[in-house]
C-alpha atoms as a PDB file:
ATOM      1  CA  UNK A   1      29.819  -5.456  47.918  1.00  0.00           C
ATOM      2  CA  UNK A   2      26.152  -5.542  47.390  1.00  0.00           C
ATOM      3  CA  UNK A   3      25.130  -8.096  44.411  1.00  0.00           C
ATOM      4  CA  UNK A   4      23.458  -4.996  42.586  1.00  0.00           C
ATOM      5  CA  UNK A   5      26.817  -4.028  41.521  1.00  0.00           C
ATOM      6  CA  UNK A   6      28.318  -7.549  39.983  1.00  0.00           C
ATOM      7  CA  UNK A   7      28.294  -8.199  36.660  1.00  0.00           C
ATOM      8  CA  UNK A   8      25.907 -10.773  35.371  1.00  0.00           C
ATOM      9  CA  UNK A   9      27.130 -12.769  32.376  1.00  0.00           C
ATOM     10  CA  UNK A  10      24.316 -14.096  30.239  1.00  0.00           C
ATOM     11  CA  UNK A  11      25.033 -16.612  27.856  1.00  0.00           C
ATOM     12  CA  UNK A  12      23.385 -15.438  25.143  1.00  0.00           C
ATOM     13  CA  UNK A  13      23.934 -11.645  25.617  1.00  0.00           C
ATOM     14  CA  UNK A  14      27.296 -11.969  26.510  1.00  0.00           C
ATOM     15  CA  UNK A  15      28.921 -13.849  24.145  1.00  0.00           C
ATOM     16  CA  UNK A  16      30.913 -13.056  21.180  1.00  0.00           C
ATOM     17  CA  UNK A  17      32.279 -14.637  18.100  1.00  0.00           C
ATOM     18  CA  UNK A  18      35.508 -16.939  18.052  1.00  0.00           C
ATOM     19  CA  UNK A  19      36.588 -15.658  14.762  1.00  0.00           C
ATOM     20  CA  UNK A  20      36.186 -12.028  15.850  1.00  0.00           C
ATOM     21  CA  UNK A  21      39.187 -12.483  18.448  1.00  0.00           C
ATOM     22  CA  UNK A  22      42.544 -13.609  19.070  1.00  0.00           C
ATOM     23  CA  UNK A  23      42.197 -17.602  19.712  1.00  0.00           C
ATOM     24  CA  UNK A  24      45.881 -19.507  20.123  1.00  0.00           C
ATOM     25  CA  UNK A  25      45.500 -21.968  17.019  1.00  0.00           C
ATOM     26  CA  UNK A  26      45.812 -24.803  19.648  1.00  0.00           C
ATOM     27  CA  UNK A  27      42.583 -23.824  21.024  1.00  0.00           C
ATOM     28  CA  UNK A  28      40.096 -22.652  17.969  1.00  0.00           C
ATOM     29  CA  UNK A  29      38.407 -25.901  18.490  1.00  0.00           C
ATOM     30  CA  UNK A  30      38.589 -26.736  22.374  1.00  0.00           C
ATOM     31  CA  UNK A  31      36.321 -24.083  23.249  1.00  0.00           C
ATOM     32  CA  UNK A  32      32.954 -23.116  22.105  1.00  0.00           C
ATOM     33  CA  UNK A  33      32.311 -19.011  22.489  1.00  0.00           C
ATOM     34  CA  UNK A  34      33.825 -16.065  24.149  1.00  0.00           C
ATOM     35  CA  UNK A  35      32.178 -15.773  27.162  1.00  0.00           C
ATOM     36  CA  UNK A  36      34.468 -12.205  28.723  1.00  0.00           C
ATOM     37  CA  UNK A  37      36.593 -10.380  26.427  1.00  0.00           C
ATOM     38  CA  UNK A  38      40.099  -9.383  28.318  1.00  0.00           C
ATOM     39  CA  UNK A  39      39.615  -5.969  27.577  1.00  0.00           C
ATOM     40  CA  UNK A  40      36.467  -5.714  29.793  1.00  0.00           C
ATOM     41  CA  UNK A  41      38.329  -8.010  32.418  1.00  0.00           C
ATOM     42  CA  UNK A  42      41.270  -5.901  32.996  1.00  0.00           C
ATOM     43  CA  UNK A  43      38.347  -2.246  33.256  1.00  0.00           C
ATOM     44  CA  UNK A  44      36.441  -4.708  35.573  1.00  0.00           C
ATOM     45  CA  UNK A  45      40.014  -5.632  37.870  1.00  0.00           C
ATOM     46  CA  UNK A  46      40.766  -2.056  37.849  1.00  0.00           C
ATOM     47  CA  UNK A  47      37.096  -1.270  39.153  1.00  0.00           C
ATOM     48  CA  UNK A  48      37.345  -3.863  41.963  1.00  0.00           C
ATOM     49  CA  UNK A  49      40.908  -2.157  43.009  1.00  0.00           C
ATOM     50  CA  UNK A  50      39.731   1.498  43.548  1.00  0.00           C
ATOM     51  CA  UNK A  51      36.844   0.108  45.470  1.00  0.00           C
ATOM     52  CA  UNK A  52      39.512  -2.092  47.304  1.00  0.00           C
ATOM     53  CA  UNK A  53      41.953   1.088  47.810  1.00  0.00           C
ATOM     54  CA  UNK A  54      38.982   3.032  49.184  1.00  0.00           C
ATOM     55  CA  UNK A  55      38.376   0.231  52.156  1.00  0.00           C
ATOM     56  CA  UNK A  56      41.727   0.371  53.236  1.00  0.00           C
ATOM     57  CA  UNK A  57      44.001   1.997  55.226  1.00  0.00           C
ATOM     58  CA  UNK A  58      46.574  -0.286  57.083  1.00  0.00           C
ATOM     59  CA  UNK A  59      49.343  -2.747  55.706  1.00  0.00           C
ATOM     60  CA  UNK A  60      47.020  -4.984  53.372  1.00  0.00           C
ATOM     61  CA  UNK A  61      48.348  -8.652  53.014  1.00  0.00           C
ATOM     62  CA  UNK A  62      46.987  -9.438  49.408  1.00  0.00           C
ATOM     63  CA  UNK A  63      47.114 -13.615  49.220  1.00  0.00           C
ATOM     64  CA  UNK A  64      47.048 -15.361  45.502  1.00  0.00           C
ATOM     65  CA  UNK A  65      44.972 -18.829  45.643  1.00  0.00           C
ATOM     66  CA  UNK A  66      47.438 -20.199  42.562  1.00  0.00           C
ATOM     67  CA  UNK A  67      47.059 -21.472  40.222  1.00  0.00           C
ATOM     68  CA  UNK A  68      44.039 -19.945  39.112  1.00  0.00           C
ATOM     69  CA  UNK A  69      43.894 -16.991  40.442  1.00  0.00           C
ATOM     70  CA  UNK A  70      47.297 -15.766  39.179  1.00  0.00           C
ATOM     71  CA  UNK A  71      46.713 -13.562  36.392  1.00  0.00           C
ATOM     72  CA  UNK A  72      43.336 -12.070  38.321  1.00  0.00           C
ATOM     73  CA  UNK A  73      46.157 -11.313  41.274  1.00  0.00           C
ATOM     74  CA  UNK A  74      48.924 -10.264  39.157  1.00  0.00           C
ATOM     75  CA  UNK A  75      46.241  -7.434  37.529  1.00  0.00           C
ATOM     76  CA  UNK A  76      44.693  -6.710  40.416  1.00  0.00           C
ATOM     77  CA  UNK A  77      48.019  -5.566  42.523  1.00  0.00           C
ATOM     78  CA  UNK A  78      49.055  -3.546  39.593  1.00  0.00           C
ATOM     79  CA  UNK A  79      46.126  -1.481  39.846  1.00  0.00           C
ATOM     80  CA  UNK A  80      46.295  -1.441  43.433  1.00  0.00           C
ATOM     81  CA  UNK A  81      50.023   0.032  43.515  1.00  0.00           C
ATOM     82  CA  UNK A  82      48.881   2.568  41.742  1.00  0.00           C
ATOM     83  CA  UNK A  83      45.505   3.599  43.511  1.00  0.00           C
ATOM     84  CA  UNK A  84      45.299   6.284  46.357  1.00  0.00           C
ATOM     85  CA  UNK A  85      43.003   5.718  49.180  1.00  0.00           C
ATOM     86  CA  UNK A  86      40.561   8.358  50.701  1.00  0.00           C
ATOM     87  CA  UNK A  87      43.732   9.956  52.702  1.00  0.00           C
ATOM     88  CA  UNK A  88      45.163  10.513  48.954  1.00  0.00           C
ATOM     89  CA  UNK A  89      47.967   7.721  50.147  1.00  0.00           C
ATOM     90  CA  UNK A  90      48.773   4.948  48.098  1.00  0.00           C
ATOM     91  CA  UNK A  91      48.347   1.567  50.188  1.00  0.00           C
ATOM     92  CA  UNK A  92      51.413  -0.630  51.500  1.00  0.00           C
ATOM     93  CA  UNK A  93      51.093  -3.589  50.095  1.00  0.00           C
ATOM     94  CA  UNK A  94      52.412  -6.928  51.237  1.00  0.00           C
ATOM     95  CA  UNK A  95      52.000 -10.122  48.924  1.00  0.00           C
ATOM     96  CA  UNK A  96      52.002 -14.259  49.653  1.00  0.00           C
ATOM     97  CA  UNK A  97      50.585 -17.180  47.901  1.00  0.00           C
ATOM     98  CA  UNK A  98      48.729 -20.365  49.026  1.00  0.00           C
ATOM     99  CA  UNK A  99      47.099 -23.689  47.285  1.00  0.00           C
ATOM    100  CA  UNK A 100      44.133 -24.324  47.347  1.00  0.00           C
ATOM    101  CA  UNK A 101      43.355 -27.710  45.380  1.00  0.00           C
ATOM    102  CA  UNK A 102      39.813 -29.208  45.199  1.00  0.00           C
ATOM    103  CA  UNK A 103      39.073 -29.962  41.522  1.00  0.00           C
ATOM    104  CA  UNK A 104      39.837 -32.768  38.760  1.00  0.00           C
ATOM    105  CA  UNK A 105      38.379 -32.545  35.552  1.00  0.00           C
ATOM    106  CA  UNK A 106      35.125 -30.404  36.006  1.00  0.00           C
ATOM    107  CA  UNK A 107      33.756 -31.543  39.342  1.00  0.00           C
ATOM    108  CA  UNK A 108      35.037 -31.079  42.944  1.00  0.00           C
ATOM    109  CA  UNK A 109      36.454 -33.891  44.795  1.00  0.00           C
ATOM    110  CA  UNK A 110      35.131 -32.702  48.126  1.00  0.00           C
ATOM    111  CA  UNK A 111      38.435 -32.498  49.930  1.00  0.00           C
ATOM    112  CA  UNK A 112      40.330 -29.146  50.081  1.00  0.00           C
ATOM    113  CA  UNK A 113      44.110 -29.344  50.533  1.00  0.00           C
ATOM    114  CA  UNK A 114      46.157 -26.378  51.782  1.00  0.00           C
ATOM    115  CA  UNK A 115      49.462 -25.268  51.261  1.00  0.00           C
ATOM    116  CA  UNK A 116      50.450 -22.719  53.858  1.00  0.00           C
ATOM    117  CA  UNK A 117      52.947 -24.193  56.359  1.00  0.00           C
ATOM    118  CA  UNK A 118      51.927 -23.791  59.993  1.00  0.00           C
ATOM    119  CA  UNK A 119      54.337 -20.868  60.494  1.00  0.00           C
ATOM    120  CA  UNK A 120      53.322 -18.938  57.227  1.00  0.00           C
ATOM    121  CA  UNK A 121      49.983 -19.282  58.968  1.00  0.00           C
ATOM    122  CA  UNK A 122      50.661 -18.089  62.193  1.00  0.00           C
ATOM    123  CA  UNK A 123      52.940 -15.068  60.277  1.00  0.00           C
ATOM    124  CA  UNK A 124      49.166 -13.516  59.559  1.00  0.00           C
ATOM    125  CA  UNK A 125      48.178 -12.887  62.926  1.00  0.00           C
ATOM    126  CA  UNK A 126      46.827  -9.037  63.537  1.00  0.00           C
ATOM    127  CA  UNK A 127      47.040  -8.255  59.567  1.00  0.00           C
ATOM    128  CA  UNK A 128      44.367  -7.414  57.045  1.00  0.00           C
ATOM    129  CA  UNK A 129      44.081 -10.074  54.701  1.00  0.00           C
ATOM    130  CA  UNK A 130      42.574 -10.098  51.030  1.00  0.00           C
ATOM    131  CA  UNK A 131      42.478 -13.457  49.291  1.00  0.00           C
ATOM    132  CA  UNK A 132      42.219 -13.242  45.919  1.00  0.00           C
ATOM    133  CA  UNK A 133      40.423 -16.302  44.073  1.00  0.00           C
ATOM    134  CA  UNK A 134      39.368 -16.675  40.825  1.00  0.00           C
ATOM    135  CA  UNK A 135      35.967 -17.802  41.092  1.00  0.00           C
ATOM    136  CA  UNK A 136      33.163 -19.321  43.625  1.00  0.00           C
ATOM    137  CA  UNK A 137      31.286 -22.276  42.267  1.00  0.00           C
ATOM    138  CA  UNK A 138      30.079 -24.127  45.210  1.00  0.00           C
ATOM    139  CA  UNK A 139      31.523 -21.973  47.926  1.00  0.00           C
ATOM    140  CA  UNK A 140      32.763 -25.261  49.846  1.00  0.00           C
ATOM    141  CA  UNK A 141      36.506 -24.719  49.201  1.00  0.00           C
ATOM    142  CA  UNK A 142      36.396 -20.858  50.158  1.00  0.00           C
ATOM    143  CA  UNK A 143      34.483 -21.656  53.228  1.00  0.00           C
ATOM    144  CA  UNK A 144      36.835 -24.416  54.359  1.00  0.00           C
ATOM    145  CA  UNK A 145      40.260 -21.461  53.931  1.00  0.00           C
ATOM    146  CA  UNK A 146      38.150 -18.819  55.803  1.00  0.00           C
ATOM    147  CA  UNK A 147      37.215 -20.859  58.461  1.00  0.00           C
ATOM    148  CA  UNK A 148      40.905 -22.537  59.008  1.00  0.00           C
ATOM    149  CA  UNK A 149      42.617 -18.632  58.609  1.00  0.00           C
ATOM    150  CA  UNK A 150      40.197 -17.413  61.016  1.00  0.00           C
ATOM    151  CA  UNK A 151      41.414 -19.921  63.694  1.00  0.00           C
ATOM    152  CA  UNK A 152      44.913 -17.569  63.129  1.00  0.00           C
ATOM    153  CA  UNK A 153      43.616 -14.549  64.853  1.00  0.00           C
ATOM    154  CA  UNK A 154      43.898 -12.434  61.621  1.00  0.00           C
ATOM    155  CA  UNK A 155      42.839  -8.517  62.292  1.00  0.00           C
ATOM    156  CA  UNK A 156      40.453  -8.988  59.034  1.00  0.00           C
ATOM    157  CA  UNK A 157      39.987 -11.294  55.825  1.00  0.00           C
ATOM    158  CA  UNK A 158      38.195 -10.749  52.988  1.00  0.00           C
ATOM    159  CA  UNK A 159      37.886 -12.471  49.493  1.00  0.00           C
ATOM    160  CA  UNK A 160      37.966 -10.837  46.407  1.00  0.00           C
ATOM    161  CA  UNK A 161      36.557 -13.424  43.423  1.00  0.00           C
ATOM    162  CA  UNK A 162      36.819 -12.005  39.904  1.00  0.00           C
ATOM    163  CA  UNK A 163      34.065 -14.618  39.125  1.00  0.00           C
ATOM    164  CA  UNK A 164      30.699 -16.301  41.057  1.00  0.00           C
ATOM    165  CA  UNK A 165      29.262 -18.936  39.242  1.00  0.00           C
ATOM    166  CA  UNK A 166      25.320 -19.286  39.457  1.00  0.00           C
ATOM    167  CA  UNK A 167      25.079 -23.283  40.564  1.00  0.00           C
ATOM    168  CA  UNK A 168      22.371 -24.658  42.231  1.00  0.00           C
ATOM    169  CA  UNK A 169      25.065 -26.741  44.178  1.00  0.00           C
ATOM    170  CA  UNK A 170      25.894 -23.496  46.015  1.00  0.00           C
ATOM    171  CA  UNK A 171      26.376 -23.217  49.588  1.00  0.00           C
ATOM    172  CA  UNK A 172      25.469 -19.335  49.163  1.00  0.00           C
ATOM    173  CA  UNK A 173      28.865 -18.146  50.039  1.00  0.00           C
ATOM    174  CA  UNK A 174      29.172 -14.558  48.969  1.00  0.00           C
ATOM    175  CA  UNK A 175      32.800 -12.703  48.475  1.00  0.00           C
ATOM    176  CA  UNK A 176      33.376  -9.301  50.102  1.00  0.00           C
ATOM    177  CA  UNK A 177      34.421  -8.239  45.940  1.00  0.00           C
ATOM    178  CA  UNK A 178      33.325 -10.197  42.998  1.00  0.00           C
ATOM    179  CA  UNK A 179      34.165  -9.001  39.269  1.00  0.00           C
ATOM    180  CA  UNK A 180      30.934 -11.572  37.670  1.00  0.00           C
ATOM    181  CA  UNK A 181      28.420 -13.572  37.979  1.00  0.00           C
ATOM    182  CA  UNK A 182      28.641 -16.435  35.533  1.00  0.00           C
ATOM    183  CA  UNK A 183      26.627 -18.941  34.183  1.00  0.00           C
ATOM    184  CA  UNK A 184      26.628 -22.664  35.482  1.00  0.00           C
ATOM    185  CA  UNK A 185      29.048 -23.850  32.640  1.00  0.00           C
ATOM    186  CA  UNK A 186      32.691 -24.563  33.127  1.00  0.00           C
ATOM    187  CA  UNK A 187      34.527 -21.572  31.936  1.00  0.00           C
ATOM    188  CA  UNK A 188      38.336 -21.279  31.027  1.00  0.00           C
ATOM    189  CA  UNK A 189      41.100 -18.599  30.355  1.00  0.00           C
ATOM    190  CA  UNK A 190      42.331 -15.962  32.133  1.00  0.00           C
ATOM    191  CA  UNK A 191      44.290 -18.323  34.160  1.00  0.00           C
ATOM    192  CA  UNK A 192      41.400 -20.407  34.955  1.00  0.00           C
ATOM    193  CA  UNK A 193      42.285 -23.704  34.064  1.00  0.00           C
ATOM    194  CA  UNK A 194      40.940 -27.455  32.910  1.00  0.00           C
ATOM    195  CA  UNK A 195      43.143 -29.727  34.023  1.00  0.00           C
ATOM    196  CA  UNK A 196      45.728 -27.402  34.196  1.00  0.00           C
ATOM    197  CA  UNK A 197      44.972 -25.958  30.063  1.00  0.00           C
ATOM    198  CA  UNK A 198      43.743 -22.858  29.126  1.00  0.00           C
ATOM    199  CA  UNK A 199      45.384 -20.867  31.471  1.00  0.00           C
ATOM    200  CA  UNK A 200      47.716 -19.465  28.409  1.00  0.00           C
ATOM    201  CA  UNK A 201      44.151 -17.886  26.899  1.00  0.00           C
ATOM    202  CA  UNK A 202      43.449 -14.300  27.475  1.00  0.00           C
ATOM    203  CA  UNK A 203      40.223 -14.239  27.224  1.00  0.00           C
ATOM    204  CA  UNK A 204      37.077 -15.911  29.283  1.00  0.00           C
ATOM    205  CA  UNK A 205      35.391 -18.644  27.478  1.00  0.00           C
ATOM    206  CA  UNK A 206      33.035 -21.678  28.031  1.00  0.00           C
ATOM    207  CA  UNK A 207      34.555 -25.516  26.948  1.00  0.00           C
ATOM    208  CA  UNK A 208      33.772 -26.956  24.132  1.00  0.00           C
ATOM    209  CA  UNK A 209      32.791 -30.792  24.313  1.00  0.00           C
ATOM    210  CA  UNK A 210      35.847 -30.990  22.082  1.00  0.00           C
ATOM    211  CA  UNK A 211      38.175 -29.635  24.701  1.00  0.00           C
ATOM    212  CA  UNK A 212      36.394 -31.368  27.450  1.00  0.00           C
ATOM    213  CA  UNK A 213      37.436 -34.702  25.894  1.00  0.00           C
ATOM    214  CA  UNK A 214      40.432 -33.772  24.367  1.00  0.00           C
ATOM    215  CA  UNK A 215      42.029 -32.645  27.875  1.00  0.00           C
ATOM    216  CA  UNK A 216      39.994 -34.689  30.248  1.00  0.00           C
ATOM    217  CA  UNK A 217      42.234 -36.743  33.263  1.00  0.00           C
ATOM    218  CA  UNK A 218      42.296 -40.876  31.629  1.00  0.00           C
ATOM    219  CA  UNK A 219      41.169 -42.608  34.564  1.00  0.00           C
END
């Protein structure tokens, strides 16, 4: 998927108004503006899935990196269940789930830990693989799972990121599907979490100092 055809979220153009949307009342003053209305996620998901469909032909394994990705997976299979590929066939679809942890607070820790048991692993071998992340900020986590699955003989991977954060600290890691490109803040909802909050919010917003502080780790 050529970069042309992401998304690119500026901050000032693409934000909206707290008050204009529905904001749980436990939130209205952890985060500062709506960054990605869910409306426009879910038309974006559903955009990524026909081109998805269209790619595909064989048993695709479709793997969730939780907990973030969750609600970018759940929306994503929906669409594809329903999608037809070129042959006019809808796609078989198998599902699984790994863990992928690398973050506390806002900053990553540098060591990626991975859930997958050696046999769940090894249960990949020949099959078309999607993995289905949230979003990219340094690339160093993504790059570590693609390089450890490839070791497992798999027939293909790809990654399909809703979101691809614009950091200098990236290792220019580019998804085979990405929904956005963000800005280099540290955005939350839509399952995307800080310190495991937010993920209840529908919409994609950026933190507010409030919320940083409020729901920061106590070291």
């Amino acid at each position: 998927m050529d970069p042309s055809d992401w998304i690119d979220v500026n901050e000032d153009s693409f934000s909206y108004k707290i008050e204009h949307f529905n904001i749980p009342e436990h939130y209205l003053e952890d985060v500062s503006k709506i960054l990605i209305p869910h409306g426009l996620i879910l038309d974006r998901v559903e955009k990524l899935a026909r081109t998805i469909v269209s790619q595909y032909t064989d048993r695709l394994v479709v793997c969730c990196v939780l907990k973030g990705g969750h609600q970018f997976f759940a929306d994503l299979v929906g669409f594809l269940k329903k999608l037809t590929n070129k042959e006019g066939k809808h796609l078989p679809i198998a599902l699984d789930f790994i863990r992928v942890k690398s973050y506390e607070n806002d900053s990553s820790t540098g060591k990626v830990q991975i859930s997958m048991t050696e046999k769940e692993l090894a249960s990949l071998k020949g099959k078309d693989v999607l993995i289905v992340e949230d979003i990219i900020d340094t690339g160093k986590t993504m790059v570590s799972l693609v390089n450890h699955l490839k070791t497992y003989e798999l027939k293909s991977v790809k990654i399909a990121s809703l979101f691809v954060k614009r950091t200098p600290l990236s290792n220019g890691f580019i998804p085979d599907y990405v929904g956005f490109s963000v800005p280099d803040l540290f955005i939350v909802g839509y399952c995307l979490d800080y310190n495991d909050y937010f993920r209840d919010l529908d919409h994609v917003c950026s933190i507010s100092p409030v919320g940083q502080k409020k729901y920061a780790i106590k070291q």
